[in-house]
ModelCIF file with pLDDT and N, C-alpha, C, O atoms, coordinates in Angstrom:
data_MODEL
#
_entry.id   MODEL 
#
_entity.id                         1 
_entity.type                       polymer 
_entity.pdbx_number_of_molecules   1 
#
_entity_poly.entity_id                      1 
_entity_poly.type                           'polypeptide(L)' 
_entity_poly.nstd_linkage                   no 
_entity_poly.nstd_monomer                   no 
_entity_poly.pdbx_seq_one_letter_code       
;(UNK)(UNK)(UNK)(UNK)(UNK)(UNK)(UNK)(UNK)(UNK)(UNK)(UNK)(UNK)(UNK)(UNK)(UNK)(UNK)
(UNK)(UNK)(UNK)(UNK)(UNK)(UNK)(UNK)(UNK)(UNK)(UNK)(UNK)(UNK)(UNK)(UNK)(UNK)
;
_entity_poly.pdbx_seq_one_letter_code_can   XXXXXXXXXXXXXXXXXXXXXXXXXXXXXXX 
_entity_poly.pdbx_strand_id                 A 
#
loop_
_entity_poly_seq.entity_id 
_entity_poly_seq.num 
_entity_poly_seq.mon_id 
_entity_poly_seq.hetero 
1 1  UNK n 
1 2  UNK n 
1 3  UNK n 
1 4  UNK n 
1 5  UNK n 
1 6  UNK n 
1 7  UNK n 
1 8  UNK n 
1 9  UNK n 
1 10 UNK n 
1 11 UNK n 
1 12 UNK n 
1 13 UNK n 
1 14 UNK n 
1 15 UNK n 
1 16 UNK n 
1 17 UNK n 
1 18 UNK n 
1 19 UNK n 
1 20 UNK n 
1 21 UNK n 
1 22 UNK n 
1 23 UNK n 
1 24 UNK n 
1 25 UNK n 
1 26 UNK n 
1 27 UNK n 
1 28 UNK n 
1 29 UNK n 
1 30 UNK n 
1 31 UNK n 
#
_struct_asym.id          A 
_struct_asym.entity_id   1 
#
loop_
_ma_qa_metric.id 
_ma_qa_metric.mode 
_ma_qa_metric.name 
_ma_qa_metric.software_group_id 
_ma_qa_metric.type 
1 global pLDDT . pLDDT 
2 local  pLDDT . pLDDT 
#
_ma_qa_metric_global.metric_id      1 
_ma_qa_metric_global.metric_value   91.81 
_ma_qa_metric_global.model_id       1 
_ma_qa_metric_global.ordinal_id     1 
#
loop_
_ma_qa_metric_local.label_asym_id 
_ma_qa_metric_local.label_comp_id 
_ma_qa_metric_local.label_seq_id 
_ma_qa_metric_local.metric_id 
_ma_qa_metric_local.metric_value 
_ma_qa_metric_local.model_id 
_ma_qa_metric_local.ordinal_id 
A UNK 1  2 91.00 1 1  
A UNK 2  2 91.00 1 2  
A UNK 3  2 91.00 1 3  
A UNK 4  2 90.00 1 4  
A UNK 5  2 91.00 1 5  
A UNK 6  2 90.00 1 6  
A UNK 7  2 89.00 1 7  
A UNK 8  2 89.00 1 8  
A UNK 9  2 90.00 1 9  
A UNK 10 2 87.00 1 10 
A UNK 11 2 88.00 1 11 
A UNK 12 2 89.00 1 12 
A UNK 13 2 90.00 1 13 
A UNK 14 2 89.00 1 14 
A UNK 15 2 90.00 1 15 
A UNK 16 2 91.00 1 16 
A UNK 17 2 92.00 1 17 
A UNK 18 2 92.00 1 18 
A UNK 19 2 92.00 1 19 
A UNK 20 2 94.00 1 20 
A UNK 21 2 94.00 1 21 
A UNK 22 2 94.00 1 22 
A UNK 23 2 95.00 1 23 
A UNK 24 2 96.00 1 24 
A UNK 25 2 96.00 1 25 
A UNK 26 2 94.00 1 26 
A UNK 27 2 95.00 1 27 
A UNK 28 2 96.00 1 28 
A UNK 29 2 95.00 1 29 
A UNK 30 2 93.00 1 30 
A UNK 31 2 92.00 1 31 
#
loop_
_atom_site.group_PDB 
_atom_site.id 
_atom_site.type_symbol 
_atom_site.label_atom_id 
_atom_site.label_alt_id 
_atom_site.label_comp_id 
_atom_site.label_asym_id 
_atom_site.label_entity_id 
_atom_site.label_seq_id 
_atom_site.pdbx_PDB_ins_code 
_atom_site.Cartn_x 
_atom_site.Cartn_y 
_atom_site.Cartn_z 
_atom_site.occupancy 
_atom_site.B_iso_or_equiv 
_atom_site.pdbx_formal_charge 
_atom_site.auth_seq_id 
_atom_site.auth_comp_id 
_atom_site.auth_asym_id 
_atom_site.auth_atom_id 
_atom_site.pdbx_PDB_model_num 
ATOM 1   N N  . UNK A 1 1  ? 0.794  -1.225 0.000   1.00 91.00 ? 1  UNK A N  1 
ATOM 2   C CA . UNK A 1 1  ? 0.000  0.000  0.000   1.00 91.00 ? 1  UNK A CA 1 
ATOM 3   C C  . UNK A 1 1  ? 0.823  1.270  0.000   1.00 91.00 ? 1  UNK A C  1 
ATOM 4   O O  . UNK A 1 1  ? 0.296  2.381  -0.045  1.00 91.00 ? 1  UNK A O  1 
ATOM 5   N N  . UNK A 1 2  ? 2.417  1.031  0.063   1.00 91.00 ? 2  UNK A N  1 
ATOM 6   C CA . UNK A 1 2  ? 2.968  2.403  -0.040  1.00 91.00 ? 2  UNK A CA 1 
ATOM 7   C C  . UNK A 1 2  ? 2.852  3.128  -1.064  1.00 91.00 ? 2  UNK A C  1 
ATOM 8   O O  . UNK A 1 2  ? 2.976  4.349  -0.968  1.00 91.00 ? 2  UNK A O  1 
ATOM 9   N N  . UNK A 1 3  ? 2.544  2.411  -2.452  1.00 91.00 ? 3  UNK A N  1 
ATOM 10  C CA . UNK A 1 3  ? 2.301  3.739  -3.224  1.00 91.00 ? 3  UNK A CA 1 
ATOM 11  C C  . UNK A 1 3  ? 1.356  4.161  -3.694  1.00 91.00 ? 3  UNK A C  1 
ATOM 12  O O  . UNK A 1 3  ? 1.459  5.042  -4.547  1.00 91.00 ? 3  UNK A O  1 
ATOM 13  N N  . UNK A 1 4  ? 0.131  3.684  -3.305  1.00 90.00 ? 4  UNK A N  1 
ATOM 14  C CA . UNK A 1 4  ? -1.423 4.515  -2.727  1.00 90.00 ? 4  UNK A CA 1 
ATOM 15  C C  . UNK A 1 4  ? -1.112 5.962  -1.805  1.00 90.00 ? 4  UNK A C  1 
ATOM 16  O O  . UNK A 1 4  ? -1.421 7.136  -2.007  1.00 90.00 ? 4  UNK A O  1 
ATOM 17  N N  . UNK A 1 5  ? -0.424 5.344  -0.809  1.00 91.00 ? 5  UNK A N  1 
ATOM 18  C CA . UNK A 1 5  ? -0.044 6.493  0.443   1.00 91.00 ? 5  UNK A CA 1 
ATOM 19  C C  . UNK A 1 5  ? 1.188  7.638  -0.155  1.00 91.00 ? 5  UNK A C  1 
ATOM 20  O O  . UNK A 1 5  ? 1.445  8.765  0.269   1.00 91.00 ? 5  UNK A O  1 
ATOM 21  N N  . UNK A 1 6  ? 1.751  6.946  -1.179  1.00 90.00 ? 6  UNK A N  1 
ATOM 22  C CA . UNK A 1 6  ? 3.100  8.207  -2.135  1.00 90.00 ? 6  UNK A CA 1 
ATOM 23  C C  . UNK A 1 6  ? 2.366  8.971  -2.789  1.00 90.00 ? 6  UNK A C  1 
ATOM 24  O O  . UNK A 1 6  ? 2.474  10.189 -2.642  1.00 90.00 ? 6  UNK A O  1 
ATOM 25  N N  . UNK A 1 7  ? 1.402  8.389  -3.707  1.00 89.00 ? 7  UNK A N  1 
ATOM 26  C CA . UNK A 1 7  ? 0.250  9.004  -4.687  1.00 89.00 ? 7  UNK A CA 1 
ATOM 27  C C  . UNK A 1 7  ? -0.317 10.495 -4.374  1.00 89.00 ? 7  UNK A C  1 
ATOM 28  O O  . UNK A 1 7  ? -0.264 11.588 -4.938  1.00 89.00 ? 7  UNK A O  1 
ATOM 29  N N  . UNK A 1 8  ? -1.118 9.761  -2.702  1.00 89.00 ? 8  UNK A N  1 
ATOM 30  C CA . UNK A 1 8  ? -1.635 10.739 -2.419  1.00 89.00 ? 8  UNK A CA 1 
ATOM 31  C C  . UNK A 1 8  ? -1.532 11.804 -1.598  1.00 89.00 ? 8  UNK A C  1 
ATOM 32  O O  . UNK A 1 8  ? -2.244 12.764 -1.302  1.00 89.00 ? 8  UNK A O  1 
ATOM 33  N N  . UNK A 1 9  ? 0.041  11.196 -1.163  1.00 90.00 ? 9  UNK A N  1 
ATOM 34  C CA . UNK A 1 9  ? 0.634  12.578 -1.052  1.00 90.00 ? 9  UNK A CA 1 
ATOM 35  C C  . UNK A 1 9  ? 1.415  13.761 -1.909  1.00 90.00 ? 9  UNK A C  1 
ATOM 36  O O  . UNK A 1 9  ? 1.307  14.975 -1.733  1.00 90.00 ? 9  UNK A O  1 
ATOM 37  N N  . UNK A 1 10 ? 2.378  12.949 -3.062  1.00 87.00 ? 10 UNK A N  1 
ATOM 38  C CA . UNK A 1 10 ? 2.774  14.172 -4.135  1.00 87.00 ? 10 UNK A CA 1 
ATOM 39  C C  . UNK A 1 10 ? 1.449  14.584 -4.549  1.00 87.00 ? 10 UNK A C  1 
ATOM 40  O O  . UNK A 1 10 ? 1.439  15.765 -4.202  1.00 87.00 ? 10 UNK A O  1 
ATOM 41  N N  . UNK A 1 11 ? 0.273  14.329 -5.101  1.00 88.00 ? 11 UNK A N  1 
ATOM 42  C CA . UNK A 1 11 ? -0.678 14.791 -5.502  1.00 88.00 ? 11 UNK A CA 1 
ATOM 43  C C  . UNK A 1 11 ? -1.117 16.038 -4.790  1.00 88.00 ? 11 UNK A C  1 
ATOM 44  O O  . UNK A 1 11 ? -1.352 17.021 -5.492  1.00 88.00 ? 11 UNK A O  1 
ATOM 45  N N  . UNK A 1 12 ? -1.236 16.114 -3.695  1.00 89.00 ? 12 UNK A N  1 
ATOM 46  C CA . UNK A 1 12 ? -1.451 17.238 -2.677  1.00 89.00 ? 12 UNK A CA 1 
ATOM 47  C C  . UNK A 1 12 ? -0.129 18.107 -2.924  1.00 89.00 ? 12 UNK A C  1 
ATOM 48  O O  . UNK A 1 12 ? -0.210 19.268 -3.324  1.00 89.00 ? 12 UNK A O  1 
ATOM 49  N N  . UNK A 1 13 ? 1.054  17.495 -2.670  1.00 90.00 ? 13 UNK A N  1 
ATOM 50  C CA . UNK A 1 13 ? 1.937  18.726 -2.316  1.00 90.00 ? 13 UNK A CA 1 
ATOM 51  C C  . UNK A 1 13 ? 2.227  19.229 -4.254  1.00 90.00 ? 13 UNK A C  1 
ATOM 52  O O  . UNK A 1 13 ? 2.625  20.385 -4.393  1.00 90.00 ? 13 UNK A O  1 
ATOM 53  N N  . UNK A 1 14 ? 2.041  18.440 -5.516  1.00 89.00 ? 14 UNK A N  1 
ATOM 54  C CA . UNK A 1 14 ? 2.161  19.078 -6.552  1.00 89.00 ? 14 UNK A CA 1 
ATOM 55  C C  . UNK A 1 14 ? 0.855  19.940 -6.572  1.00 89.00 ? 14 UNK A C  1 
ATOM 56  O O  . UNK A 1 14 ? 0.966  21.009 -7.173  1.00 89.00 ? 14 UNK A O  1 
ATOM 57  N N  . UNK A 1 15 ? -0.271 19.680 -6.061  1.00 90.00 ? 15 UNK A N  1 
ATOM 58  C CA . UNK A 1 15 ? -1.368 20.333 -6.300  1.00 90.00 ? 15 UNK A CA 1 
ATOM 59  C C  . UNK A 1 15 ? -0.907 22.044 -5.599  1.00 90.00 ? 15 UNK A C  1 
ATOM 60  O O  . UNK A 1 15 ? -1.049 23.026 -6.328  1.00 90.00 ? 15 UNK A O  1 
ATOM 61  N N  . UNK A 1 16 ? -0.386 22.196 -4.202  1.00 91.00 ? 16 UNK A N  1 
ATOM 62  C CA . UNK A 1 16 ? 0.142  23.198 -3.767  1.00 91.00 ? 16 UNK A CA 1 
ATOM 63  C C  . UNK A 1 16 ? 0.975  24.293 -4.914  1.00 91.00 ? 16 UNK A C  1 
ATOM 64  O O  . UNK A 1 16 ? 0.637  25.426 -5.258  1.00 91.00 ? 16 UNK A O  1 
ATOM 65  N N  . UNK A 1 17 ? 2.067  23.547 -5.298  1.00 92.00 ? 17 UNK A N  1 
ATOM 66  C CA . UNK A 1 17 ? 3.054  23.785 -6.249  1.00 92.00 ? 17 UNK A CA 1 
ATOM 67  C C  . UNK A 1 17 ? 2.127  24.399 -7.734  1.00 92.00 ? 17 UNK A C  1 
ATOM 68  O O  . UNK A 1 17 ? 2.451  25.430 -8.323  1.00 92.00 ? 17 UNK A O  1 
ATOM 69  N N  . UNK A 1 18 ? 1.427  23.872 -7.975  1.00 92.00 ? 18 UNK A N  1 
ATOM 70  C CA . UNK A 1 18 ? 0.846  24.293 -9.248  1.00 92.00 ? 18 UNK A CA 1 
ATOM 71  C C  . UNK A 1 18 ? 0.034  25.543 -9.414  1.00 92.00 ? 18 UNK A C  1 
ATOM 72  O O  . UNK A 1 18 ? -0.129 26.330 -10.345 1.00 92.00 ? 18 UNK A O  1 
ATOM 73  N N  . UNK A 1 19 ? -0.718 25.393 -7.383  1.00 92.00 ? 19 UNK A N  1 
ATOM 74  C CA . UNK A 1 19 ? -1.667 26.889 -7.576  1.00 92.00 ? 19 UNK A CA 1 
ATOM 75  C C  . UNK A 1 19 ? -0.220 27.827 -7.377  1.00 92.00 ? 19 UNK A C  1 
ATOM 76  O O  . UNK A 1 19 ? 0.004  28.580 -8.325  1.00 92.00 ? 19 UNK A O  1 
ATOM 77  N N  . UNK A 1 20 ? 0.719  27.857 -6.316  1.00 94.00 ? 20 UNK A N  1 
ATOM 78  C CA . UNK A 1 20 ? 1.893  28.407 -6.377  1.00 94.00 ? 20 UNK A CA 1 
ATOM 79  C C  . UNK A 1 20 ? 2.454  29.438 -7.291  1.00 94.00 ? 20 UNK A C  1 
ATOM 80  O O  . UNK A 1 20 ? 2.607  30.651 -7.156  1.00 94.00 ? 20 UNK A O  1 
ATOM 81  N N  . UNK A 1 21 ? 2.852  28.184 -8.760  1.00 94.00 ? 21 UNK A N  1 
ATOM 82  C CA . UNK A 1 21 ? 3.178  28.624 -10.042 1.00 94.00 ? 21 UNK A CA 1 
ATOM 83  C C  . UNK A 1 21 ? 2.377  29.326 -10.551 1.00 94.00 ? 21 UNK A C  1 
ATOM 84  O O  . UNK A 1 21 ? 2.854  30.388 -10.949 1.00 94.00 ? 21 UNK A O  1 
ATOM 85  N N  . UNK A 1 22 ? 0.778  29.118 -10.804 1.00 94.00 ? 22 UNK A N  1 
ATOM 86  C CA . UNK A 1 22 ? -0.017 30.330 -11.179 1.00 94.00 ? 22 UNK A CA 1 
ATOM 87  C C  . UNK A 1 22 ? -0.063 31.641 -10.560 1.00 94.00 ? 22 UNK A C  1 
ATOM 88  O O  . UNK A 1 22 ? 0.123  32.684 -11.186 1.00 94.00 ? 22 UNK A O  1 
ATOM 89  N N  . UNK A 1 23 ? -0.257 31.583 -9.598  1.00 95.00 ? 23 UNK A N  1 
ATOM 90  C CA . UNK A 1 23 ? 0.092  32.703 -8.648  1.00 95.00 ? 23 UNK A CA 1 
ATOM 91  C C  . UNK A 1 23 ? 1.424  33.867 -9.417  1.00 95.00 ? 23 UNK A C  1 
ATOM 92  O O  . UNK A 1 23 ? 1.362  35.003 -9.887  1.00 95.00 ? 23 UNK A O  1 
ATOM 93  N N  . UNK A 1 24 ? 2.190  33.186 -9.286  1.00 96.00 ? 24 UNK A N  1 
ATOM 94  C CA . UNK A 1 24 ? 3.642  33.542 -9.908  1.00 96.00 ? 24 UNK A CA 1 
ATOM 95  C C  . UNK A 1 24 ? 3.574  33.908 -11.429 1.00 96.00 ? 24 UNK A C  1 
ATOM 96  O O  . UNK A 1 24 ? 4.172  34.873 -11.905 1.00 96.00 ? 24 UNK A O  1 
ATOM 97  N N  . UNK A 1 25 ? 2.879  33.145 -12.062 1.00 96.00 ? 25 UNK A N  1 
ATOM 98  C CA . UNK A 1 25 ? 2.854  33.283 -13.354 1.00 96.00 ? 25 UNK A CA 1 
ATOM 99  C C  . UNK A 1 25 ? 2.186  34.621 -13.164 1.00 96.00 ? 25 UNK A C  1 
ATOM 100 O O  . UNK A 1 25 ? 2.629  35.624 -13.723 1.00 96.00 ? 25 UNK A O  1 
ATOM 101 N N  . UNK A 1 26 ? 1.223  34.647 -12.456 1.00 94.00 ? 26 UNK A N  1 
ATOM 102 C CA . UNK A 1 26 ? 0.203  36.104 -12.773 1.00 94.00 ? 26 UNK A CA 1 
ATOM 103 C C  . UNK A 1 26 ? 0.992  37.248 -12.675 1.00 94.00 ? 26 UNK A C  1 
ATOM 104 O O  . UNK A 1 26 ? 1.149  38.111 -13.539 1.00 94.00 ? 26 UNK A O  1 
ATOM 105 N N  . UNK A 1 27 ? 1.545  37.183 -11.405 1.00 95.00 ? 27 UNK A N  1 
ATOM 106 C CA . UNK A 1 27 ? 2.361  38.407 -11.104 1.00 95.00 ? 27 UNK A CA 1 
ATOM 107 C C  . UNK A 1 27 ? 3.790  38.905 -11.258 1.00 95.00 ? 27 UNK A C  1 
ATOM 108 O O  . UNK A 1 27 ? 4.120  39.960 -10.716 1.00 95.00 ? 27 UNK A O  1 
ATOM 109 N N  . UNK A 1 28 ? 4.787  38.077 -12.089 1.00 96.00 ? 28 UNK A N  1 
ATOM 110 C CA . UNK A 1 28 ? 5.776  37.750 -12.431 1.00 96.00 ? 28 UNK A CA 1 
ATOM 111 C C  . UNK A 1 28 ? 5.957  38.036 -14.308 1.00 96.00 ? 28 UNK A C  1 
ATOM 112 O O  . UNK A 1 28 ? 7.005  38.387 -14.851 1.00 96.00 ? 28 UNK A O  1 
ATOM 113 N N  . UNK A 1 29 ? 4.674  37.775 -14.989 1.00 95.00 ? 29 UNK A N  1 
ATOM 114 C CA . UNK A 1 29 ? 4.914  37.165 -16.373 1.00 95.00 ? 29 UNK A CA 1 
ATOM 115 C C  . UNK A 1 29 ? 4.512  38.693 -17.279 1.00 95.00 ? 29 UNK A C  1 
ATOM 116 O O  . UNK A 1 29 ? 3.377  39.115 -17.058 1.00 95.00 ? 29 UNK A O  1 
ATOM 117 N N  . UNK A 1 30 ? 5.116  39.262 -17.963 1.00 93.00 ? 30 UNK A N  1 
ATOM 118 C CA . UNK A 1 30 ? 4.921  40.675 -18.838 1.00 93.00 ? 30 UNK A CA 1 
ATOM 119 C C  . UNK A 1 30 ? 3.434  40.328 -19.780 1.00 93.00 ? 30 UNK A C  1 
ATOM 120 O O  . UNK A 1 30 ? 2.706  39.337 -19.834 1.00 93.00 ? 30 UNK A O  1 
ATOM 121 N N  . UNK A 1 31 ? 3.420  41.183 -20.213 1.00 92.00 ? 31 UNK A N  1 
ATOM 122 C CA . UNK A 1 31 ? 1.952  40.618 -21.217 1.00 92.00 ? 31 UNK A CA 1 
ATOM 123 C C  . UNK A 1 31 ? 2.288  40.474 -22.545 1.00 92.00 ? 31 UNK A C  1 
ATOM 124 O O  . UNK A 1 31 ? 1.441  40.107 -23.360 1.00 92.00 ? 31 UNK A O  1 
#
């Protein structure tokens, strides 16, 4: 079952990372 329990944790912490990067993208990126 460890990589049920790996899954669903990168999933959460890339999910973090991705709103992150948008964030960044918004306020970071020229038009």
């Amino acid at each position: 079952g460890y990589y049920d329990a790996h899954l669903k944790s990168i999933q959460g912490i890339v999910d973090e990372r991705y709103r992150s990067c948008l964030e960044l993208l918004e306020n970071l990126m020229p038009e």
